[in-house]
Protein backbone atom coordinates (compact mmCIF):
# COMPACT_ATOMS: atom_id res chain seq x y z
CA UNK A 1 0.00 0.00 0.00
CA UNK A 2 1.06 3.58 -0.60
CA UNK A 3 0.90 6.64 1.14
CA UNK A 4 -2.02 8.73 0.09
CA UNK A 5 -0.91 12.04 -2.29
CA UNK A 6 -2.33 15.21 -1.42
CA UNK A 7 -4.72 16.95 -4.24
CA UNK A 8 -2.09 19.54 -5.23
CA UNK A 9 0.77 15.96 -5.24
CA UNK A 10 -2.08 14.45 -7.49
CA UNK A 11 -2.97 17.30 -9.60
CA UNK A 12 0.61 17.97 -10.44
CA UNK A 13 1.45 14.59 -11.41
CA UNK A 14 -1.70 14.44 -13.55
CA UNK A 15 -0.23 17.30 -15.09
CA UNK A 16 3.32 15.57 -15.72
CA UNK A 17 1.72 12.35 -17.07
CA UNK A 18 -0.41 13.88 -19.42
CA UNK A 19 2.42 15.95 -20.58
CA UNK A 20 4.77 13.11 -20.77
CA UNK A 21 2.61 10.15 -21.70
CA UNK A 22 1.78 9.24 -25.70
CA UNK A 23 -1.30 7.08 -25.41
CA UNK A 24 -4.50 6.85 -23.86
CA UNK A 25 -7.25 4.89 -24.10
CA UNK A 26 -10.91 6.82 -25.36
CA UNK A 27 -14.89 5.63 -24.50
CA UNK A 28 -16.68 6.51 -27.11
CA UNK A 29 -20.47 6.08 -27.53
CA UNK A 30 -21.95 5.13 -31.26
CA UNK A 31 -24.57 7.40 -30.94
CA UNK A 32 -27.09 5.31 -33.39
CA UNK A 33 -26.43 2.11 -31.59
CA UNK A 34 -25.53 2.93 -28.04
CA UNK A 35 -22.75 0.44 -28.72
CA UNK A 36 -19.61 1.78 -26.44
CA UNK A 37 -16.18 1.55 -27.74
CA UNK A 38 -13.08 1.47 -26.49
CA UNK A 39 -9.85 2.44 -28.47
CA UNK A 40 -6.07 2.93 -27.63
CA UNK A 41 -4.78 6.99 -29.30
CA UNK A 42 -2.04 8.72 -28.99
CA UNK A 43 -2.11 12.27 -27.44
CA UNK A 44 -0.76 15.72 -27.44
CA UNK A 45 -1.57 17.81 -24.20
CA UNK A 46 -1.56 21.05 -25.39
CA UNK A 47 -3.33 24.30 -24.32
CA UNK A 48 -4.69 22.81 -20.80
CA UNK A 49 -6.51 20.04 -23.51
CA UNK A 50 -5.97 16.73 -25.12
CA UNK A 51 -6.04 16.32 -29.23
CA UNK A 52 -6.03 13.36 -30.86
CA UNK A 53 -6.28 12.10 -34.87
CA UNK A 54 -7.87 8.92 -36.00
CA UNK A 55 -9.59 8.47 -39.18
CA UNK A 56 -12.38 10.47 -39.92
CA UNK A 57 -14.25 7.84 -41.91
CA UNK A 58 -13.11 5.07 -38.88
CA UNK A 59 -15.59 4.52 -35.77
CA UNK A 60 -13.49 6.01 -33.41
CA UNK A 61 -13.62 9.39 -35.60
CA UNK A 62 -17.74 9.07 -36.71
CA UNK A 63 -18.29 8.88 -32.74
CA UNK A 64 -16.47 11.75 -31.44
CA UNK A 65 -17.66 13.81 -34.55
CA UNK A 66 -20.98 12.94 -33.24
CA UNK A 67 -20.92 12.67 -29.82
CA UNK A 68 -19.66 16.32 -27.34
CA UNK A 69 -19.09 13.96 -24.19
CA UNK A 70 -15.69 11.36 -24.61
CA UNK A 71 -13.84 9.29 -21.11
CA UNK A 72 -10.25 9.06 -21.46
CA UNK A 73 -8.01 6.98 -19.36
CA UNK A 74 -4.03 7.53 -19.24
CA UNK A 75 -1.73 5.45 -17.12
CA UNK A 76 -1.71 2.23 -15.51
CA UNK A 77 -4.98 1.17 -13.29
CA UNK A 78 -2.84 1.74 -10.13
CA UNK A 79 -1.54 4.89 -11.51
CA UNK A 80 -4.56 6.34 -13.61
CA UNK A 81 -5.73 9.63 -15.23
CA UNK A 82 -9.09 9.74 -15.89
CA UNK A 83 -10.29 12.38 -17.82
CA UNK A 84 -14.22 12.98 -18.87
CA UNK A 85 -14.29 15.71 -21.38
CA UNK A 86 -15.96 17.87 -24.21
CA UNK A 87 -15.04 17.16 -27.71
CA UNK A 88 -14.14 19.90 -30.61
CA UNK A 89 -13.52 18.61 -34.32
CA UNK A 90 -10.81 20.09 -35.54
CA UNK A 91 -10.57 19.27 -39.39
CA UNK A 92 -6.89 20.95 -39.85
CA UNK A 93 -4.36 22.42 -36.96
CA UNK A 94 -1.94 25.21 -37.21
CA UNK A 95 1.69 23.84 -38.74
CA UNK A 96 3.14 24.23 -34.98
CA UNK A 97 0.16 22.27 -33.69
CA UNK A 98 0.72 19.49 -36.04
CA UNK A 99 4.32 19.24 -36.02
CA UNK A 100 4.17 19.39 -32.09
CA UNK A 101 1.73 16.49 -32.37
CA UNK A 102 4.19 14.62 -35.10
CA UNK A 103 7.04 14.73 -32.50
CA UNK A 104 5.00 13.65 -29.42
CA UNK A 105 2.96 11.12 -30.97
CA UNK A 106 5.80 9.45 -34.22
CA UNK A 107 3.10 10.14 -36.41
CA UNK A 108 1.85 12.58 -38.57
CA UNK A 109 -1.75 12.40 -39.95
CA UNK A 110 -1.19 15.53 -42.41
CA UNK A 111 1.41 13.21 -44.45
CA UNK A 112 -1.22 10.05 -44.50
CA UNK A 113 -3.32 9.17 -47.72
CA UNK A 114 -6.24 8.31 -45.09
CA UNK A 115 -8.27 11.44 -44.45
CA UNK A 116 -7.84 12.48 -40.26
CA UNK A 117 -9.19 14.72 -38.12
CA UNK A 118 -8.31 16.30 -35.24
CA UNK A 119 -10.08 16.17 -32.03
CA UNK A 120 -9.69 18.69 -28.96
CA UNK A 121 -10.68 17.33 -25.74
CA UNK A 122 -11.28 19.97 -23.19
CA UNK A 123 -11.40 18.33 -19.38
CA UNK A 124 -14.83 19.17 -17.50
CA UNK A 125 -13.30 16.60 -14.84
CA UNK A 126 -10.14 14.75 -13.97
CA UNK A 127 -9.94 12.30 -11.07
CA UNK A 128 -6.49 10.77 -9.94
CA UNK A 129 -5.74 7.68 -7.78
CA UNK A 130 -3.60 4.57 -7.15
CA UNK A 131 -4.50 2.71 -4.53
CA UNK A 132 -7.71 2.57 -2.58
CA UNK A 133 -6.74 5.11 -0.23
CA UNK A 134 -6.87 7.91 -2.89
CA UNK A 135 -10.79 7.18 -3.93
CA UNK A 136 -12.32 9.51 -1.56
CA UNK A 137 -10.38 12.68 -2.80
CA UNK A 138 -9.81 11.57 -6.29
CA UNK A 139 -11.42 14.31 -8.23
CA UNK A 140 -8.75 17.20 -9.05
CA UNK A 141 -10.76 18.87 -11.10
CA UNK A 142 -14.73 19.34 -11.19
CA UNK A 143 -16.65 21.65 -13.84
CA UNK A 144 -13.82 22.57 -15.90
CA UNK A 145 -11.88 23.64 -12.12
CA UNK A 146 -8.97 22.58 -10.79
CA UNK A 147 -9.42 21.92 -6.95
């Protein structure tokens, strides 16, 4: 068992993993079917947000065009990030933005033959833990608000 962080301990190493980390997994919601889906992107954390590219024409891409709420998980489940936020399309980003997500990620959707887009996830909450100890003061932020 560990010692329990405090909330400012947990916020700031949510803050170091999501600006060190590549991949995360995403919840998505088909919106037609209700089917949920779970798929494994990798990340820039830029701007207080997370963006992502996937295919537009791919499931992952049809459901966050289509759906405004998206759960993202980043880290291990001892050591996890969770992240419920608001989705923007983005159908280009500035050069810097893409070429900062090119270096973070390996990849760069701009140079692919399969048309991409770009999703901004903006956190409305972020809740932190890794053992059981953490649960009760897990959220570190709530309505957008860091705590």
């Amino acid at each position: 068992m560990t010692s329990s962080r405090t909330t400012d301990q947990r916020r700031q190493d949510a803050l170091y993993r999501l600006g060190h980390d590549v991949d995360a997994w995403v919840a998505t919601t088909d919106t037609d079917t209700g089917a949920p889906r779970l798929t494994p992107l990798s990340f820039l954390w830029h701007d207080d947000a997370l963006l992502f590219a996937t295919p537009a024409a791919g499931p992952t891409g049809r459901n966050l065009a289509s759906n405004p709420s998206v759960q993202v998980g980043v880290g291990l489940t001892r050591d996890v990030v969770l992240v419920q936020a608001t989705v923007d399309v983005l159908p280009a980003v500035s050069d810097e933005l893409g070429d900062a997500f090119a270096l973070k990620t390996g990849f760069d959707p701009r140079t692919l033959s399969t048309a991409y887009l770009y999703f901004r996830l903006t956190p409305r909450t972020i809740q932190v833990w890794r053992e059981e100890e953490e649960l009760a003061d897990r959220w570190v932020m709530r309505d957008g608000e860091w705590r």
